[in-house]
Protein backbone atom coordinates (compact mmCIF):
# COMPACT_ATOMS: atom_id res chain seq x y z
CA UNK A 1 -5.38 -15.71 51.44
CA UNK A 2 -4.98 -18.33 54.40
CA UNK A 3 -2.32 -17.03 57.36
CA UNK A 4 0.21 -19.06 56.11
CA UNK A 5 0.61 -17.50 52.01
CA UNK A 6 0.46 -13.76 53.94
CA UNK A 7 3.43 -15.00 56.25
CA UNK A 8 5.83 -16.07 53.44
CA UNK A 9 4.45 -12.90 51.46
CA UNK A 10 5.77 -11.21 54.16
CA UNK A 11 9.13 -13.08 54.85
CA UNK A 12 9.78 -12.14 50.78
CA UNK A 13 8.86 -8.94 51.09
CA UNK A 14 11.76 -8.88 54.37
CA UNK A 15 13.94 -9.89 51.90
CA UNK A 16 13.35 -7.79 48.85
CA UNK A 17 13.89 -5.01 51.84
CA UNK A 18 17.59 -6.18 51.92
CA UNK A 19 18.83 -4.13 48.99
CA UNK A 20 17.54 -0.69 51.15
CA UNK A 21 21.03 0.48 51.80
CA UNK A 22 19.57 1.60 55.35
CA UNK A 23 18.38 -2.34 55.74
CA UNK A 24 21.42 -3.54 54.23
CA UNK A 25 24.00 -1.80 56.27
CA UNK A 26 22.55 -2.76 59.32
CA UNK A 27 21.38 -6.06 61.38
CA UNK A 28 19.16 -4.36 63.46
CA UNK A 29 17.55 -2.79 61.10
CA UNK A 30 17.36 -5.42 58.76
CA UNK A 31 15.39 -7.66 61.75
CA UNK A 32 13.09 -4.72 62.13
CA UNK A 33 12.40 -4.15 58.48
CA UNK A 34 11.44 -8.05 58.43
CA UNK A 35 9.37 -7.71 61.58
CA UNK A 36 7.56 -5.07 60.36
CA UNK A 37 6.72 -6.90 56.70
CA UNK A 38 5.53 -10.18 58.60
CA UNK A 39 2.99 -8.34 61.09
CA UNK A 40 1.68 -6.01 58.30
CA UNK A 41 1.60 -8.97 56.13
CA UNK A 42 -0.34 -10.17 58.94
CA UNK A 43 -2.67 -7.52 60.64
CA UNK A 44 -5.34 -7.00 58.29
CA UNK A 45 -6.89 -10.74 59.44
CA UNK A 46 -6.93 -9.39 63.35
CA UNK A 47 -10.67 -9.65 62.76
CA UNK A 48 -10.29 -13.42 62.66
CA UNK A 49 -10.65 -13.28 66.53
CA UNK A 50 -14.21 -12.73 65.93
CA UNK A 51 -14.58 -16.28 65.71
CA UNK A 52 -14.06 -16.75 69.35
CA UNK A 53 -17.20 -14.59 70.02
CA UNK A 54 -19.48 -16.25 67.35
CA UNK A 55 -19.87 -17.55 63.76
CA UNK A 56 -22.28 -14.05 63.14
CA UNK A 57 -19.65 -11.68 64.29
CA UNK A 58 -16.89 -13.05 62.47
CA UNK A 59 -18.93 -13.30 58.92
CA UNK A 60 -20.11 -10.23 58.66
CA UNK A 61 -17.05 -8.29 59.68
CA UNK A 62 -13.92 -10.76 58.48
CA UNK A 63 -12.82 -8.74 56.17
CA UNK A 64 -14.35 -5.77 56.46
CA UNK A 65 -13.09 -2.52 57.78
CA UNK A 66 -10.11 -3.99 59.16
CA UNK A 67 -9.18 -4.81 54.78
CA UNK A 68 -10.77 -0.49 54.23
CA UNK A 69 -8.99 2.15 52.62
CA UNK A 70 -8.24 3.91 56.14
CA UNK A 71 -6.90 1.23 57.25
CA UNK A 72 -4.26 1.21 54.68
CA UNK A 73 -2.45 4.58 56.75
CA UNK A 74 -3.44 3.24 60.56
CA UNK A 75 -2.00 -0.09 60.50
CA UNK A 76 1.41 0.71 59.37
CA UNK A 77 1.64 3.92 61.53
CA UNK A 78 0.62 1.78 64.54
CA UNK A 79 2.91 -0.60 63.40
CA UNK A 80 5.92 1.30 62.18
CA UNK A 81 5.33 3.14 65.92
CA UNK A 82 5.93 0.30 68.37
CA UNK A 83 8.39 -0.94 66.07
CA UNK A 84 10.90 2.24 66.02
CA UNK A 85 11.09 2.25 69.52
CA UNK A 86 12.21 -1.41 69.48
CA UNK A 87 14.51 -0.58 66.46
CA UNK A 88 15.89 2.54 65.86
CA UNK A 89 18.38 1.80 63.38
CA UNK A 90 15.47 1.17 60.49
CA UNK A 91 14.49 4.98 61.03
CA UNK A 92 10.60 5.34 61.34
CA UNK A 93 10.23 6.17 57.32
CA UNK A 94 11.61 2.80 56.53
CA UNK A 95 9.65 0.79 58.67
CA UNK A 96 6.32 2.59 57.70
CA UNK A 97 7.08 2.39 53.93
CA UNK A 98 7.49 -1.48 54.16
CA UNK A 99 4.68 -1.93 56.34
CA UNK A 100 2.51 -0.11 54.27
CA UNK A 101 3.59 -2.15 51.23
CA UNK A 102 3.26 -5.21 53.26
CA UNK A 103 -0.52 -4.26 54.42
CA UNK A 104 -1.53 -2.53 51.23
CA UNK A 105 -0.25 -6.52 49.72
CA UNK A 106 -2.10 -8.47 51.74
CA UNK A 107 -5.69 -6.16 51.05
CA UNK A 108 -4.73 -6.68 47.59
CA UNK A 109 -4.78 -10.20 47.15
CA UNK A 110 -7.80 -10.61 49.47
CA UNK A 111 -9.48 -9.30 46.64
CA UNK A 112 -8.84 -12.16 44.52
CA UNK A 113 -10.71 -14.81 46.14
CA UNK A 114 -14.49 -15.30 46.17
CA UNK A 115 -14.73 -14.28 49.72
CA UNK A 116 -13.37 -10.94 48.85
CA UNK A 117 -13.02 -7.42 51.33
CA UNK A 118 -14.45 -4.55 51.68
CA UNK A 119 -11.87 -2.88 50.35
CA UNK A 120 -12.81 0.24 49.00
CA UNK A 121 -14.67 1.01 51.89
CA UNK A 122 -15.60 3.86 53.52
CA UNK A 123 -16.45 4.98 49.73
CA UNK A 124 -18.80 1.69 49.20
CA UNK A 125 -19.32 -1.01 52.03
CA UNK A 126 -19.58 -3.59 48.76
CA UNK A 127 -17.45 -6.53 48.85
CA UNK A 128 -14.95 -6.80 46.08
CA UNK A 129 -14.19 -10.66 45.44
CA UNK A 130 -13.24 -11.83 42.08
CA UNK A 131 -13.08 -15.38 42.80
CA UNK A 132 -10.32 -16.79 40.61
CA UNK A 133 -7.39 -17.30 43.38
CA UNK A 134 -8.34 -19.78 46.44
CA UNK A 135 -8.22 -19.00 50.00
CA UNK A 136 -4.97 -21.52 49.55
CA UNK A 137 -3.13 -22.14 46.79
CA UNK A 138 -0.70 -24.32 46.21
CA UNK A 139 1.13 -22.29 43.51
CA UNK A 140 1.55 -19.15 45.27
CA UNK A 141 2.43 -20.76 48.30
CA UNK A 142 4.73 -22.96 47.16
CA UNK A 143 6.54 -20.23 44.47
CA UNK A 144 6.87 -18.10 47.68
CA UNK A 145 9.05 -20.69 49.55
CA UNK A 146 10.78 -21.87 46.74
CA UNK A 147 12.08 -18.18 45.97
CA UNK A 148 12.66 -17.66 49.65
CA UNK A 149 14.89 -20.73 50.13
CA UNK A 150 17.39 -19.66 47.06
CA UNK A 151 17.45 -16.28 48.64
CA UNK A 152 18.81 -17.92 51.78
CA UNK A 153 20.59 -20.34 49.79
CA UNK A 154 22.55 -17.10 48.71
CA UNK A 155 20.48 -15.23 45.12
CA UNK A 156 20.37 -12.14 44.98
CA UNK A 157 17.54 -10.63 46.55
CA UNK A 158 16.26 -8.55 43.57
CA UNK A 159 16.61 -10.89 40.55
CA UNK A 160 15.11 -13.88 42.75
CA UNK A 161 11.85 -11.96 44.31
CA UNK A 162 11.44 -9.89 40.83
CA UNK A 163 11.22 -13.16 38.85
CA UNK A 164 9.02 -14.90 41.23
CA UNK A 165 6.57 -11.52 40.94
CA UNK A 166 6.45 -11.40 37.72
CA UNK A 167 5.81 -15.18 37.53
CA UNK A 168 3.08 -14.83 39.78
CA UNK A 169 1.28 -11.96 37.43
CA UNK A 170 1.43 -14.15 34.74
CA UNK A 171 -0.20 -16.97 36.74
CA UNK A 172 -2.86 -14.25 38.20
CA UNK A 173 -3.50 -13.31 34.46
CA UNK A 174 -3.91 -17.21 33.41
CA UNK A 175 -6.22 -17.31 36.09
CA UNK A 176 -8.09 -14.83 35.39
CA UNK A 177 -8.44 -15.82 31.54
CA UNK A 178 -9.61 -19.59 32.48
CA UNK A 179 -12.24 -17.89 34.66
CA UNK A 180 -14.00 -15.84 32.17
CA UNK A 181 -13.06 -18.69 29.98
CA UNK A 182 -15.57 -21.16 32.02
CA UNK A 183 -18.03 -18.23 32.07
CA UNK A 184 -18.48 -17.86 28.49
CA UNK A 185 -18.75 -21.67 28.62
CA UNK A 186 -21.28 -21.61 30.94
CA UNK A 187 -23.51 -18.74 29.37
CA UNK A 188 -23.51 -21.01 26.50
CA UNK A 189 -25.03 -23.58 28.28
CA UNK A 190 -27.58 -22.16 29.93
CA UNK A 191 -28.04 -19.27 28.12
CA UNK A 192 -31.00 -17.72 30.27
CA UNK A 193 -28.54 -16.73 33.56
CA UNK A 194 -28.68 -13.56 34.97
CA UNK A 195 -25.59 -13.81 37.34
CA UNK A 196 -22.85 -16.78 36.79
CA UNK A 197 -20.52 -17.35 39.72
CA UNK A 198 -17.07 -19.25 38.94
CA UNK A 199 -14.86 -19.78 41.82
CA UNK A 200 -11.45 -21.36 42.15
CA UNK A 201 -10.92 -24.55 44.22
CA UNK A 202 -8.06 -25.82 45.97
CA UNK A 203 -7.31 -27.83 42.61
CA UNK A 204 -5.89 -26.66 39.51
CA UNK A 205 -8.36 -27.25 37.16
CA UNK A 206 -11.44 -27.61 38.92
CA UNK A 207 -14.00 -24.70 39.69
CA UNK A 208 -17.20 -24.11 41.43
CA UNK A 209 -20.36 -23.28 39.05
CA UNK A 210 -23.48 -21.35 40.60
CA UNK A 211 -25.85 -19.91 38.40
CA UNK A 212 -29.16 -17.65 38.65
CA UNK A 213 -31.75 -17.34 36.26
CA UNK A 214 -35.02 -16.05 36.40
CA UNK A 215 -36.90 -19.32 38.12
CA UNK A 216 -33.99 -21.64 38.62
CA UNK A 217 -30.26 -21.72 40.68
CA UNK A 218 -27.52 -24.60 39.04
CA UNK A 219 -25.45 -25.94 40.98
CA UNK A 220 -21.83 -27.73 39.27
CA UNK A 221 -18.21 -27.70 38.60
CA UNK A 222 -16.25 -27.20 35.82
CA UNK A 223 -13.34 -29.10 34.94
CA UNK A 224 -10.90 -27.49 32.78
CA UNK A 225 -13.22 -26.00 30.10
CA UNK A 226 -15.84 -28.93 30.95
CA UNK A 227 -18.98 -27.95 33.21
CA UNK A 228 -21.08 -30.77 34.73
CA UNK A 229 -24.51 -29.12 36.18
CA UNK A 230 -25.10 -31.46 39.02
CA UNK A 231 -28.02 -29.67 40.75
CA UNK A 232 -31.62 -27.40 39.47
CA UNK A 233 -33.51 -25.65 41.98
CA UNK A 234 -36.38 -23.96 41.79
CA UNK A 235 -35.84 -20.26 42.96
CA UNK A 236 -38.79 -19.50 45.28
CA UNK A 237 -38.73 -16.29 46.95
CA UNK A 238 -38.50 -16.19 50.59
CA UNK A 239 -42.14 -15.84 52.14
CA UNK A 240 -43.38 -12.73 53.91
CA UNK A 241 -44.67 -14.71 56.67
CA UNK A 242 -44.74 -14.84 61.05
CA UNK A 243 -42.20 -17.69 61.12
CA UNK A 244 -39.42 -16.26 58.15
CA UNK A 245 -40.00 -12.35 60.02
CA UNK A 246 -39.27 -14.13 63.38
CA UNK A 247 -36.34 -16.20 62.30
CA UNK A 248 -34.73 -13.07 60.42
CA UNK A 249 -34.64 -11.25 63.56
CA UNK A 250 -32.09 -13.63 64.59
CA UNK A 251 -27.84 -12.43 63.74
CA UNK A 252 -26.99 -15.71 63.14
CA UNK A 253 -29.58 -15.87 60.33
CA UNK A 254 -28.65 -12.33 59.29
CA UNK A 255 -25.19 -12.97 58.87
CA UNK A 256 -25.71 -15.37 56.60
CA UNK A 257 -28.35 -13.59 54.73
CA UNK A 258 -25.84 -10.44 54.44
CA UNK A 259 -23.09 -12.93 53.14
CA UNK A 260 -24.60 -15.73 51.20
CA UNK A 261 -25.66 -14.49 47.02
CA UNK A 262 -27.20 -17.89 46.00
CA UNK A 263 -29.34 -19.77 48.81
CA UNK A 264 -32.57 -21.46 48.89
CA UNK A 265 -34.52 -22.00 52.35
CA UNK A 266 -36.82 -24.34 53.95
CA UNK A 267 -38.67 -24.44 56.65
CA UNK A 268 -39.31 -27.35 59.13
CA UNK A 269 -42.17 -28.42 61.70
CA UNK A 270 -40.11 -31.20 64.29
CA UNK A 271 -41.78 -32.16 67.35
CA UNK A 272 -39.33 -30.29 69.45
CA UNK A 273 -39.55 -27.19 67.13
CA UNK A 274 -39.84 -24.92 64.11
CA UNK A 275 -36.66 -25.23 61.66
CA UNK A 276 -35.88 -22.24 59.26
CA UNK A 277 -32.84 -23.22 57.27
CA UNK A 278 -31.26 -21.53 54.67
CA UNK A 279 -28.60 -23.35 52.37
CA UNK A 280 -25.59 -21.63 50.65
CA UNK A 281 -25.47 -23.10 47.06
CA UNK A 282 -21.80 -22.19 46.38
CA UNK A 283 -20.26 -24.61 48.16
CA UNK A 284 -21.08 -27.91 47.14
CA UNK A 285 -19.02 -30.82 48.69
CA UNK A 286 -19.34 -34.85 48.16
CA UNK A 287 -23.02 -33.80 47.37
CA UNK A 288 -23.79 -31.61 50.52
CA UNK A 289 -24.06 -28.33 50.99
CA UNK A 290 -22.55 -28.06 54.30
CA UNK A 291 -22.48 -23.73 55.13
CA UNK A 292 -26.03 -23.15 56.30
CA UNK A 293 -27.97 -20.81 58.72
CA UNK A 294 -30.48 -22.61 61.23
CA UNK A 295 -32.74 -21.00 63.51
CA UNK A 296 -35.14 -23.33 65.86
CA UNK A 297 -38.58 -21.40 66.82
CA UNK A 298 -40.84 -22.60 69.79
CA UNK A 299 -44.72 -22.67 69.46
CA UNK A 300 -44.75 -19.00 70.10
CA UNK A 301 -42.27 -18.44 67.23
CA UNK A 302 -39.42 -17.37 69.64
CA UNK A 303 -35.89 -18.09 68.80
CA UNK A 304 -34.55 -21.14 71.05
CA UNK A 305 -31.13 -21.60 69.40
CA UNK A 306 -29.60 -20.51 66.03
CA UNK A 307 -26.22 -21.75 64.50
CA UNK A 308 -24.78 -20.44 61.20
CA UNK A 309 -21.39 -22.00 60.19
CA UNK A 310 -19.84 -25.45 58.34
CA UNK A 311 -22.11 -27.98 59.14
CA UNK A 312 -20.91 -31.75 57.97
CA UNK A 313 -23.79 -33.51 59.72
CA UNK A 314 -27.09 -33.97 61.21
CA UNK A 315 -25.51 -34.89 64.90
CA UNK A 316 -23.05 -31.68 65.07
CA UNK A 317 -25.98 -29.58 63.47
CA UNK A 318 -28.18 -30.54 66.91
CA UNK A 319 -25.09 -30.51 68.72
CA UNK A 320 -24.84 -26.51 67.77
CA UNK A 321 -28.36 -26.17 68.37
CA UNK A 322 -29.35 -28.16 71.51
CA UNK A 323 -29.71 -25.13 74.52
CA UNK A 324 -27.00 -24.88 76.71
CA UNK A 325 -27.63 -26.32 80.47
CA UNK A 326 -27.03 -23.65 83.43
């Protein structure tokens, strides 16, 4: 989930804390308790400073071990550590329990999205993502603040964050049901896929449609139970050749490779260059496909520049890719 849906997850989970008689009985150790549920709620997406370094870095480890079964124990005794010392009054046990409920949370509903985590790693390094909760979404978001503010407002902690739980299961089941819902709809229409990929948008009713079949990808959305196939490609198999074995050396391009499930390629002779480009087909917008890998080869077939990342045009793709001056 986006930073903002783990901070109010973590504000509610501050408050269910309230009813511990040790939380309760106790300011200090109520502020601690809530301290403790926010950064846990939060810790798990340390990766994200990844990004700083590069786009390669950050995709093929957001997510990863930092969302891993280990890290389930580590971050709330690091957490629950610094924290007693700062307050005493929530006793260390409290302050690790809630942190690890507010960590083991936020792993838990990483899984939900179609980026997913690597959460049953060190067992399998296989990314779990189920696809049928955006990165954002409004519902959850909004359910989370809504139940917060009548807690403040004076309701009972328990009644008030139980409800909105169990409200929020139901909506994760409904989810879940219009997913496999679309993808019975889908194998219907194209009857001859081998793997059908149906992820949630930022709107209600409206889902992203990749399919895989033996010769072809299809690209659409579904609306409600309605799919539109917008796109057919041919599925050509990446070539064995000098120019695809030079660009793969490249991390940008293996990032993407490692990340991507449904991609086609192409590959480009400019003037100024040899362009290998590979095209994620799962996230169609306005009728571009805007998260790509490039990687620019001289005559020789060594890598000039590489980008991988959200590209929205031609001008900041050569932007990304035009060699940095010394």
């Amino acid at each position: 989930m986006d930073t903002g849906t783990h901070v109010v997850m973590g504000i509610a989970l501050g408050a269910l804390a309230t009813v511990d008689p040790v939380v309760a009985g106790s300011s200090q150790a109520a502020i601690g308790i809530m301290t403790a549920t926010i950064i846990g709620s939060q810790i798990p997406d340390i990766d994200t400073v990844l990004k700083l370094k590069n786009n390669a870095d950050y995709i093929r480890n957001h997510r990863g071990i930092t969302h891993s079964l280990p890290m389930l124990a580590i971050w709330p005794l690091l957490i629950s550590s610094i924290l007693y010392l700062i307050f005493p009054a929530a006793t260390f046990i409290h302050l690790l329990l809630w942190t690890f409920i507010a960590v083991g949370l936020h792993i838990f509903v990483d899984i939900f999205n179609a980026y997913g985590t690597q959460a049953i790693r060190p067992f399998k390094e296989t990314w779990v993502a189920f696809g049928f909760i955006n990165t954002f979404d409004w519902f959850i978001f909004g359910s989370h603040v809504v139940a917060i503010a009548v807690w403040l407002l004076g309701s009972p902690a328990v009644p008030t964050f139980v409800t909105l739980y169990i409200i929020l299961a139901l909506y994760y089941v409904a989810r879940f049901v219009t997913q496999q819902m679309i993808k019975h709809a889908v194998q219907n229409l194209i009857p001859d896929s081998e793997e059908i990929i149906i992820a949630s948008t930022i709107h209600f009713f409206q889902w992203r449609v990749a399919v895989t079949t033996k010769d072809h990808y299809y690209v659409g959305r579904a609306f409600k139970r309605n799919i539109s196939i917008y796109e057919k490609f041919d599925r050509l198999p990446v070539p064995d050749n000098e120019i695809i074995r030079s660009a793969k050396k490249d991390k940008n391009l293996a990032a993407f490779i490692s990340f991507s499930k449904v991609y086609n390629w192409r590959i480009e002779e400019k003037l100024d260059g040899t362009y290998v480009t590979f095209t994620d087909l799962r996230y169609r917008s306005n009728g571009h496909y805007p998260f790509v890998a490039v990687v620019k080869l001289d005559d020789d077939l060594k890598i000039i520049s590489s980008y991988t990342g959200w590209i929205f045009s031609t001008e900041k793709l050569y932007k990304k890719l035009a060699p940095v001056s010394i």
